[in-house]
N, C-alpha and C. Protein backbone atom coordinates (compact mmCIF):
# COMPACT_ATOMS: atom_id res chain seq x y z
N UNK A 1 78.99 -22.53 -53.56
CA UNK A 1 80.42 -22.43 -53.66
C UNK A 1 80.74 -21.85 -55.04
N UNK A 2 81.38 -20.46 -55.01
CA UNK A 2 81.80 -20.31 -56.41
C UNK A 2 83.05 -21.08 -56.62
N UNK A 3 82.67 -20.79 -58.15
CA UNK A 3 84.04 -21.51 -59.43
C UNK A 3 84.79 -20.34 -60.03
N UNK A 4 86.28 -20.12 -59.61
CA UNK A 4 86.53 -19.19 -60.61
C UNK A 4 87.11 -19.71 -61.99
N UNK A 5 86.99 -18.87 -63.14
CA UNK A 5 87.65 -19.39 -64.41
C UNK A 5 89.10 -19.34 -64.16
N UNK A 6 89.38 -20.18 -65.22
CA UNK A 6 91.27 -20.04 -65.41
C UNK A 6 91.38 -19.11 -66.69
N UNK A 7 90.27 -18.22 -66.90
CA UNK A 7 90.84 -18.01 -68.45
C UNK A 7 90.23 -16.70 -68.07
N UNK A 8 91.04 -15.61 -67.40
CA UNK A 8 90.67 -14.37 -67.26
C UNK A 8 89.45 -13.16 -68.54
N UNK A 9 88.51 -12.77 -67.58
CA UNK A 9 87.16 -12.32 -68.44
C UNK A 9 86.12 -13.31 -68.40
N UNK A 10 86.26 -14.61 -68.50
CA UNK A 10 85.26 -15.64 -68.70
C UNK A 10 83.83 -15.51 -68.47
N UNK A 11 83.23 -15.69 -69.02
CA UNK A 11 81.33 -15.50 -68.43
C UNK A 11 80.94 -16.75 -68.96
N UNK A 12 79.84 -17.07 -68.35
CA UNK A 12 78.90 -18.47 -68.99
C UNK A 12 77.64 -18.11 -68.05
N UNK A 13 76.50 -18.59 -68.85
CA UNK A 13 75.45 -18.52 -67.63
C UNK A 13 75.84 -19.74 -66.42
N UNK A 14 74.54 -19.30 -65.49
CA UNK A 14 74.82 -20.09 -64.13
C UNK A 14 73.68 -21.19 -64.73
N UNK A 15 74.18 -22.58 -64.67
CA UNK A 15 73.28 -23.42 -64.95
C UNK A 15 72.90 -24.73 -63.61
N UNK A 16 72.93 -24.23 -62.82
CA UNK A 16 72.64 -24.67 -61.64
C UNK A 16 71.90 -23.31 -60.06
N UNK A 17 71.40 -23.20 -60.90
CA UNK A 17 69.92 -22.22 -60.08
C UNK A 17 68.91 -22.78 -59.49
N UNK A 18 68.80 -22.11 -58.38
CA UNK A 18 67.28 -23.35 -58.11
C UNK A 18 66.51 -23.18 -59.43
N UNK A 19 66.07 -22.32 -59.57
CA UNK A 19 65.18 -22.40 -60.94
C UNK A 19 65.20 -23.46 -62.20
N UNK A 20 66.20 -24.08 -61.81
CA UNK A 20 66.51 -25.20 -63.02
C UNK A 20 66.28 -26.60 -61.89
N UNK A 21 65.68 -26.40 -61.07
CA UNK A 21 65.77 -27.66 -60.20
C UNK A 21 64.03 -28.40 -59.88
N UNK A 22 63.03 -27.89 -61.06
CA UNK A 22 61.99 -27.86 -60.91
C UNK A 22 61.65 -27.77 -59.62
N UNK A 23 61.43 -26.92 -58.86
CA UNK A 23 60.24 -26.72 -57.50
C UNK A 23 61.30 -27.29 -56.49
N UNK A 24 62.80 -27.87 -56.56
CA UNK A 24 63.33 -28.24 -55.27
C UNK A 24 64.60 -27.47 -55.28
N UNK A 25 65.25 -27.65 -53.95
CA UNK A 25 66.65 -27.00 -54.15
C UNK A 25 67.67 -28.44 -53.79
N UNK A 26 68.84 -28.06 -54.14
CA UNK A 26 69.97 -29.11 -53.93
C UNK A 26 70.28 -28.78 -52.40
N UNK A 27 69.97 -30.36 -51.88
CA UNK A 27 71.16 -30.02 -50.69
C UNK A 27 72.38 -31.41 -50.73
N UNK A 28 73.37 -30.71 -50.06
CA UNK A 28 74.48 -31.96 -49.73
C UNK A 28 74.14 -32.11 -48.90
N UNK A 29 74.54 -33.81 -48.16
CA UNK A 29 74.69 -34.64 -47.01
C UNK A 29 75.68 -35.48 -47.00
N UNK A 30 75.72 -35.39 -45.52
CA UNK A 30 77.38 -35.91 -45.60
C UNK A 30 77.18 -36.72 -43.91
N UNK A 31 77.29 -37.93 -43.84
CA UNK A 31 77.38 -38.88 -42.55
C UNK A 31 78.53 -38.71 -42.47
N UNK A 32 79.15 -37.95 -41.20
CA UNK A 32 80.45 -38.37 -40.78
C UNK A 32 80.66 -39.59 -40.24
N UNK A 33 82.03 -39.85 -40.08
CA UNK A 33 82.56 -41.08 -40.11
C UNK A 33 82.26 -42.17 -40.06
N UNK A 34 81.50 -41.98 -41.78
CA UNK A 34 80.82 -42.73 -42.42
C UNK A 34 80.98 -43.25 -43.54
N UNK A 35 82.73 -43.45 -44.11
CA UNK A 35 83.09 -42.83 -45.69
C UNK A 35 83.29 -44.20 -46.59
N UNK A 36 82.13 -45.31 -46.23
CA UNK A 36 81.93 -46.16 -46.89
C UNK A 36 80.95 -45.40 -48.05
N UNK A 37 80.56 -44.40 -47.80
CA UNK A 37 80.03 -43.14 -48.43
C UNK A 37 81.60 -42.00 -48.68
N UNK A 38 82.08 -42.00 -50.11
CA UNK A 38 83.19 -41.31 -49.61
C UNK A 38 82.82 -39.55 -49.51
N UNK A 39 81.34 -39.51 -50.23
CA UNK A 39 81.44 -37.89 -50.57
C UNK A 39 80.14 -37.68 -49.97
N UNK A 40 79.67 -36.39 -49.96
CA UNK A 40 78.23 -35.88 -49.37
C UNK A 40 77.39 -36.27 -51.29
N UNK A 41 76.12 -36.71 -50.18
CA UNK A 41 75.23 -36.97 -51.95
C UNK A 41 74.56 -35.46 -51.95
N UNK A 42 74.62 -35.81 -52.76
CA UNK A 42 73.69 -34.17 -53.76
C UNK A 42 72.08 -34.45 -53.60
N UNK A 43 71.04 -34.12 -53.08
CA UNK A 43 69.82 -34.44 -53.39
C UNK A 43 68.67 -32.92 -53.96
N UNK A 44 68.04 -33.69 -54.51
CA UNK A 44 67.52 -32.03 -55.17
C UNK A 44 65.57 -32.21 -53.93
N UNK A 45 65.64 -31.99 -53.32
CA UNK A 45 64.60 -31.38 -52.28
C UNK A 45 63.84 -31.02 -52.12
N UNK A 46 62.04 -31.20 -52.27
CA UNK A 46 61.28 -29.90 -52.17
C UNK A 46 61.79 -29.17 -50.69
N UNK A 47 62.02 -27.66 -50.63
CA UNK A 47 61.59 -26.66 -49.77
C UNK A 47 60.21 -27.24 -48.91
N UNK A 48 59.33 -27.34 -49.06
CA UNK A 48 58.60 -27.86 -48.38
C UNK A 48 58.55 -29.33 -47.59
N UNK A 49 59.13 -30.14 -48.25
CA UNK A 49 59.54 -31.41 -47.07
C UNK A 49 59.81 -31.08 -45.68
N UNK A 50 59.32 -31.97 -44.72
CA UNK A 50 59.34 -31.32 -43.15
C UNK A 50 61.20 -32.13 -43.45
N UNK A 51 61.53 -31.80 -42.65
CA UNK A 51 63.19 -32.24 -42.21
C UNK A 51 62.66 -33.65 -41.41
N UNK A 52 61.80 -33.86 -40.95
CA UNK A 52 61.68 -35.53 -40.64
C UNK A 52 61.46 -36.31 -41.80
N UNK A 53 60.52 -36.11 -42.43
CA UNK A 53 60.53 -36.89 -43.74
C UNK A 53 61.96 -36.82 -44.31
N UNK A 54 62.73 -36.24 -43.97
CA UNK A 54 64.58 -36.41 -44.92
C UNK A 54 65.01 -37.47 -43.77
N UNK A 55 64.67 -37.23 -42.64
CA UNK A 55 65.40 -38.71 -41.89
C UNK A 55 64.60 -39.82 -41.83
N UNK A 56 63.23 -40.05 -42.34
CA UNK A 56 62.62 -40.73 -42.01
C UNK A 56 62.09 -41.84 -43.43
N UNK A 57 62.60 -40.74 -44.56
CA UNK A 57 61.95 -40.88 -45.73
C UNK A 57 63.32 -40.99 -46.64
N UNK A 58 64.09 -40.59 -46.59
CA UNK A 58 65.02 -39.98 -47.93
C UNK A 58 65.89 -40.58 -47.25
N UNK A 59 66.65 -40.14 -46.19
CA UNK A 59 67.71 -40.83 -45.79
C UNK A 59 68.50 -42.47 -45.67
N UNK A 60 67.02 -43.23 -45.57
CA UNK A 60 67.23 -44.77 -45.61
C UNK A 60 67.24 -45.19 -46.75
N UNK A 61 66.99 -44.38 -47.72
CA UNK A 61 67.46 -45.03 -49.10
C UNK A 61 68.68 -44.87 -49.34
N UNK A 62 69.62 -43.92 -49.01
CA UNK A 62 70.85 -43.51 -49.13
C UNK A 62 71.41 -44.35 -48.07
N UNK A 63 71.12 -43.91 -47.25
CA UNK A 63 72.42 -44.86 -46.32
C UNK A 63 71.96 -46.06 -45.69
N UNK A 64 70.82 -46.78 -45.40
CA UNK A 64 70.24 -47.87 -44.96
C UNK A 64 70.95 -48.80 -45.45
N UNK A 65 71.76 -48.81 -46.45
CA UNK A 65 72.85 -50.18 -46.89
C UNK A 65 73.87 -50.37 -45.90
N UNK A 66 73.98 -49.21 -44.70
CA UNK A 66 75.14 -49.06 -44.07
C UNK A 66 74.96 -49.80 -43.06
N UNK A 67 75.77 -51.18 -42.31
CA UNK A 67 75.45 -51.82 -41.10
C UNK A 67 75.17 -50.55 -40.19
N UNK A 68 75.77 -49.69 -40.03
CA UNK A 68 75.34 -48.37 -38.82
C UNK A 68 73.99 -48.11 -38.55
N UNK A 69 73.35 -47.90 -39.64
CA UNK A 69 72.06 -47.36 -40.20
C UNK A 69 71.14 -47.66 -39.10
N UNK A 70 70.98 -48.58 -38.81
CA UNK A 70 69.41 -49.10 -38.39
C UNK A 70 70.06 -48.96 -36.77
N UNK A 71 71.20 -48.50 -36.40
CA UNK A 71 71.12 -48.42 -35.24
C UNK A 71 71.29 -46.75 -35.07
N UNK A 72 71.33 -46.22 -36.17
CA UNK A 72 71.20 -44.70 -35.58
C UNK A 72 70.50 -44.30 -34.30
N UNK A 73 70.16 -42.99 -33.53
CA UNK A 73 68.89 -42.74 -32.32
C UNK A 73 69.69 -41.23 -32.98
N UNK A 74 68.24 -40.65 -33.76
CA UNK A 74 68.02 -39.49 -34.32
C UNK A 74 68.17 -38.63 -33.17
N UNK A 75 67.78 -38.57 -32.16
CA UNK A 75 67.75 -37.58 -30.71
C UNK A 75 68.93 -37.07 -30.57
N UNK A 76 70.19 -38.28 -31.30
CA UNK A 76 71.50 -37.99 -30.36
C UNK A 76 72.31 -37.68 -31.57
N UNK A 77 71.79 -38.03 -32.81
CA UNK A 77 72.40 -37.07 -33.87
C UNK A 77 73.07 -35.65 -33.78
N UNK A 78 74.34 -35.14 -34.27
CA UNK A 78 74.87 -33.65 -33.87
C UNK A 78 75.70 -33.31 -35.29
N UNK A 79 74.36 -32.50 -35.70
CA UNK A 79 73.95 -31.49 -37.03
C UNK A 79 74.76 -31.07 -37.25
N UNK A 80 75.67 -30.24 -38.36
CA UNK A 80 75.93 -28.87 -39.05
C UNK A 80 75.41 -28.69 -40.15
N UNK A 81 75.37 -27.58 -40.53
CA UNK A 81 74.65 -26.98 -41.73
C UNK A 81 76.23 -25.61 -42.09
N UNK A 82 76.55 -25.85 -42.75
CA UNK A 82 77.75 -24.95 -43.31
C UNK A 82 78.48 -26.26 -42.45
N UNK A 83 79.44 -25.23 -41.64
CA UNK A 83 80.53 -25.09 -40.51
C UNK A 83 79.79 -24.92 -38.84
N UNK A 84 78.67 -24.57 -38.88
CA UNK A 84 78.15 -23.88 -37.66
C UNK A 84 77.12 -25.32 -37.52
N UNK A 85 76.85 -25.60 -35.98
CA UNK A 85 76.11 -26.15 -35.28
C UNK A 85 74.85 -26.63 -35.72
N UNK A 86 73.95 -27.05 -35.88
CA UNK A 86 72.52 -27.07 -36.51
C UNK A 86 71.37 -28.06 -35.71
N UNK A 87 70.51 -27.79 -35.11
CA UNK A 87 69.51 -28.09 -34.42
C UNK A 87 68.35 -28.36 -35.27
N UNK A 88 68.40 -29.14 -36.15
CA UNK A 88 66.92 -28.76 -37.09
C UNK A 88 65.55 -29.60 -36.11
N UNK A 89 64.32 -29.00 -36.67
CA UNK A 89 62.94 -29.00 -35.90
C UNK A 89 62.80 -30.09 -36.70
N UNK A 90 62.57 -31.19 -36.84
CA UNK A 90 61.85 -32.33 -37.64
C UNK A 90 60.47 -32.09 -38.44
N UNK A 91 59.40 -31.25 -37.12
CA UNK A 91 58.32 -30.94 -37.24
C UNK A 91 58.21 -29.58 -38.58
N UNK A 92 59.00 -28.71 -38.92
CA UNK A 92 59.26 -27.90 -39.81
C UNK A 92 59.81 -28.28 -41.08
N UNK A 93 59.54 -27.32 -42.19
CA UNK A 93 60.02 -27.98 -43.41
C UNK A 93 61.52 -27.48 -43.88
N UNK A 94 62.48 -27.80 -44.88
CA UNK A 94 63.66 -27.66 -44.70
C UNK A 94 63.49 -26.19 -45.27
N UNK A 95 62.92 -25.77 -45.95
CA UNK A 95 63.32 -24.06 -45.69
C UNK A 95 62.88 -23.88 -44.39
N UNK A 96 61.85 -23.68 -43.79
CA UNK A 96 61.92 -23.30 -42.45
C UNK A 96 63.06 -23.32 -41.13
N UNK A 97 63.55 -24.89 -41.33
CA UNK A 97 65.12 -25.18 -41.00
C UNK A 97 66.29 -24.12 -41.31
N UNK A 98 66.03 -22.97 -42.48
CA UNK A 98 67.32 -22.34 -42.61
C UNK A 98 67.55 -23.01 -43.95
N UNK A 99 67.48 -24.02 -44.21
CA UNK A 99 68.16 -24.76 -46.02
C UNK A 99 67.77 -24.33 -46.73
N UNK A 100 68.77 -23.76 -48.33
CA UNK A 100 68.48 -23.13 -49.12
C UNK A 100 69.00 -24.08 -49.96
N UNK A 101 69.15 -23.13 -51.56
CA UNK A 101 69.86 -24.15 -52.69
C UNK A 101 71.62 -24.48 -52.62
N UNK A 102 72.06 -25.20 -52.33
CA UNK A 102 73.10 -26.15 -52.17
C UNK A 102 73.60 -25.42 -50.48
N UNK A 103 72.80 -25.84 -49.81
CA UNK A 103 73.12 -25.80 -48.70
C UNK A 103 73.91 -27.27 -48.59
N UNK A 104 74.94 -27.57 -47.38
CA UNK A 104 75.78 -28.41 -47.01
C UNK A 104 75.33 -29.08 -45.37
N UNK A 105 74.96 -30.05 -45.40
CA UNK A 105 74.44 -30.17 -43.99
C UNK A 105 75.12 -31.73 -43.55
N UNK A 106 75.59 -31.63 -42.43
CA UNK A 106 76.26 -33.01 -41.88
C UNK A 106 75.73 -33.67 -41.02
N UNK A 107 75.96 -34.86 -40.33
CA UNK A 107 75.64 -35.56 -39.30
C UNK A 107 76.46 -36.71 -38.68
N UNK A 108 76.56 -36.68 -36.99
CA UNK A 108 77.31 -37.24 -36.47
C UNK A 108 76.66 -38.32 -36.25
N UNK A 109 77.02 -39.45 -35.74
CA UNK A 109 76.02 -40.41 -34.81
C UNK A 109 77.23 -40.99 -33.97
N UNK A 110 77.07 -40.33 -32.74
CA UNK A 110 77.88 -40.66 -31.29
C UNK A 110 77.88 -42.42 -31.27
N UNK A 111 78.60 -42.69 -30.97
CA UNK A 111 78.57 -43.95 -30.83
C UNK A 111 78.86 -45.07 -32.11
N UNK A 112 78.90 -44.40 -33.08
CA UNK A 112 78.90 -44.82 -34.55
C UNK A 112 79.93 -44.83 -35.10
N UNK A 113 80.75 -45.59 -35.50
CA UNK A 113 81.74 -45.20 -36.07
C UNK A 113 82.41 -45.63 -37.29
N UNK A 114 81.13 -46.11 -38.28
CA UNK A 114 81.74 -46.94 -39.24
C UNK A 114 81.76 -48.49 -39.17
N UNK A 115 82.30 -49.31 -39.94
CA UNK A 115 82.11 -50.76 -40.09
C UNK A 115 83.16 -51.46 -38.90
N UNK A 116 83.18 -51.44 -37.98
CA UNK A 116 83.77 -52.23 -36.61
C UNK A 116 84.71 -51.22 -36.65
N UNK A 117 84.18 -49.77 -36.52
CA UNK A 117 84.89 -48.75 -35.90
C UNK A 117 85.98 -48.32 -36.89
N UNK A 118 85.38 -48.43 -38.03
CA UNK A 118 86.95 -48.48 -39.19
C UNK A 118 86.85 -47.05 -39.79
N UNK A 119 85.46 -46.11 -39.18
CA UNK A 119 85.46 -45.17 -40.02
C UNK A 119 84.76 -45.05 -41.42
N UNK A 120 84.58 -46.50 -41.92
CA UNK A 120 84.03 -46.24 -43.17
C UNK A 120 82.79 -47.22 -43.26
């Protein structure tokens, strides 16, 4: 996402490059209607992690505090990555998935809806 300046001409270097992210890239995540979490977390990623190890591995540290959590069924999860649809392979790693540096990726869980349906 660019930033524009308020102060017409402005330059600064870019200090958020993958290259400054030793060997991973940033991605956001964001559990919908889930906003006992109010924002997507930032995680910095190896490229090489399969995308199951992020649900299997990474994810329950982040949201496993959530009564929802442990009743997720990953199968019935429904992805985006931007705005558009997202099917990720578990078996593949998240570049292979399409994820780059600050890619934005969401998740539904049908049936889920927060703390006695409150949304959050």
């Amino acid at each position: 996402m660019p930033t524009i300046a308020l102060k017409p001409g402005y330059s600064g270097p870019v200090e958020d490059t993958e290259d400054k992210f030793h060997g991973n890239r940033l991605l956001y995540i964001c559990w919908d209607e889930h906003l006992l979490f109010c924002a997507p977390v930032a995680l910095p990623l190896p490229a090489t992690m399969p995308f199951g190890a992020l649900q299997s591995q990474v994810l329950p540290g982040i949201y496993g505090s959530h009564p929802d959590f442990a009743q997720v069924d990953w199968s019935k999860a429904v992805w985006t990555h931007g705005s558009e649809p997202f099917q990720p392979d578990p078996e593949k790693s998240l570049a292979d998935n399409g994820l780059v540096h600050k890619s934005v990726i969401r998740f539904r869980t049908p049936g889920l809806h927060g703390i006695q349906g409150s949304r959050s």
